[in-house]
Protein backbone atom coordinates (compact mmCIF):
# COMPACT_ATOMS: atom_id res chain seq x y z
CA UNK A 1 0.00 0.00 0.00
CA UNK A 2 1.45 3.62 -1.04
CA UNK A 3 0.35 6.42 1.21
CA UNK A 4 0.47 9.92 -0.73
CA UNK A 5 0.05 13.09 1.00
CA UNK A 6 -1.76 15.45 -0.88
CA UNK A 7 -0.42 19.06 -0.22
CA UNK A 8 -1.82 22.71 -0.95
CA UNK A 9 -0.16 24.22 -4.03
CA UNK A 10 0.54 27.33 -2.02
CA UNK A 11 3.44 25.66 -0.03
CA UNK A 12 6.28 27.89 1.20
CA UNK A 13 4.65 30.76 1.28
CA UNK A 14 4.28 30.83 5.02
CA UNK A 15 4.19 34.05 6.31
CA UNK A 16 7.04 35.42 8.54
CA UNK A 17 6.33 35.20 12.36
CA UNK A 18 5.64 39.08 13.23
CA UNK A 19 8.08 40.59 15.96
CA UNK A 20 6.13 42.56 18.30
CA UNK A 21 7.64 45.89 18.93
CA UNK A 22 7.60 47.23 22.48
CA UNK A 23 4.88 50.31 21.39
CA UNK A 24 3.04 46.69 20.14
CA UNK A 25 3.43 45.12 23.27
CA UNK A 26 2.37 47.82 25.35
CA UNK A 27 -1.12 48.48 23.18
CA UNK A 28 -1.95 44.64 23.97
CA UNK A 29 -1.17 44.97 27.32
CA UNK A 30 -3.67 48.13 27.23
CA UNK A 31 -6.41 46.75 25.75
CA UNK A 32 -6.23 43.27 28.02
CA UNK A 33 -6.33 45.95 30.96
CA UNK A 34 -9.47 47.73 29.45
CA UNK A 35 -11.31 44.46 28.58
CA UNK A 36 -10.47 42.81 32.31
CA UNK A 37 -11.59 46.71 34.15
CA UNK A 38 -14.49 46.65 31.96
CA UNK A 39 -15.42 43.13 32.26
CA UNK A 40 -15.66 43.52 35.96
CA UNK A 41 -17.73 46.27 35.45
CA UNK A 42 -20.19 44.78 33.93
CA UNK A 43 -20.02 41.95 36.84
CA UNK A 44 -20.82 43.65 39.22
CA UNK A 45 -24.22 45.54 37.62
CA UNK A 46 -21.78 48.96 37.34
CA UNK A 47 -23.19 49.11 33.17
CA UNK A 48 -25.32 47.45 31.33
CA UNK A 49 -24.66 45.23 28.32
CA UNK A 50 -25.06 47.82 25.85
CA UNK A 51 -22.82 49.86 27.89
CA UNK A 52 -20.31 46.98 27.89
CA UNK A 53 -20.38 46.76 23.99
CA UNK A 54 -19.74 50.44 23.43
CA UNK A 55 -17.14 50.55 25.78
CA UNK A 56 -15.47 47.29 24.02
CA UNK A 57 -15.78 48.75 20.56
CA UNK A 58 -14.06 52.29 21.96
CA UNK A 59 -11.15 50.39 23.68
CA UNK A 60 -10.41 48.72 20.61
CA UNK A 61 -10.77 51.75 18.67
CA UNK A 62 -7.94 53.78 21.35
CA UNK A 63 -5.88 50.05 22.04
CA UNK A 64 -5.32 48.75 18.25
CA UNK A 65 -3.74 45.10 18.44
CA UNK A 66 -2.12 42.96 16.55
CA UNK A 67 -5.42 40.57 17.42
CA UNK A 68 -8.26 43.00 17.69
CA UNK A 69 -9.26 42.67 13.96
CA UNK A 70 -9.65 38.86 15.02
CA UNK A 71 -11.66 39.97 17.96
């Protein structure tokens, strides 16, 4: 029995790992701040949901990642 793997015909064009700068570093570290204050917010009945969403939307807005477009 032959076994043939079948491969995409875009192989090798992996894209380079990014390096995170330190300005890069810092905005992620900003906007995981934001989310956890706000998050707790919203725990503990301080906003409402809707408040929660346009708060989300604004930090990503003033904290652009690297992942927020994924987010």
């Amino acid at each position: 029995m032959q076994v043939t793997k079948i491969m995409p015909s875009n192989q090798g064009t992996i894209p380079a790992a990014h390096k995170f700068t330190q300005e890069e570093l810092q905005m992620e570290f900003n906007y995981m701040q934001a989310e956890r204050i706000t998050k707790k917010l919203l725990e503990r009945g301080h906003i409402t949901d809707e408040e929660f969403d346009l708060i989300m939307a604004e930090n990503k807005r003033t904290f652009p990642t690297f992942l927020s477009p994924l987010i």
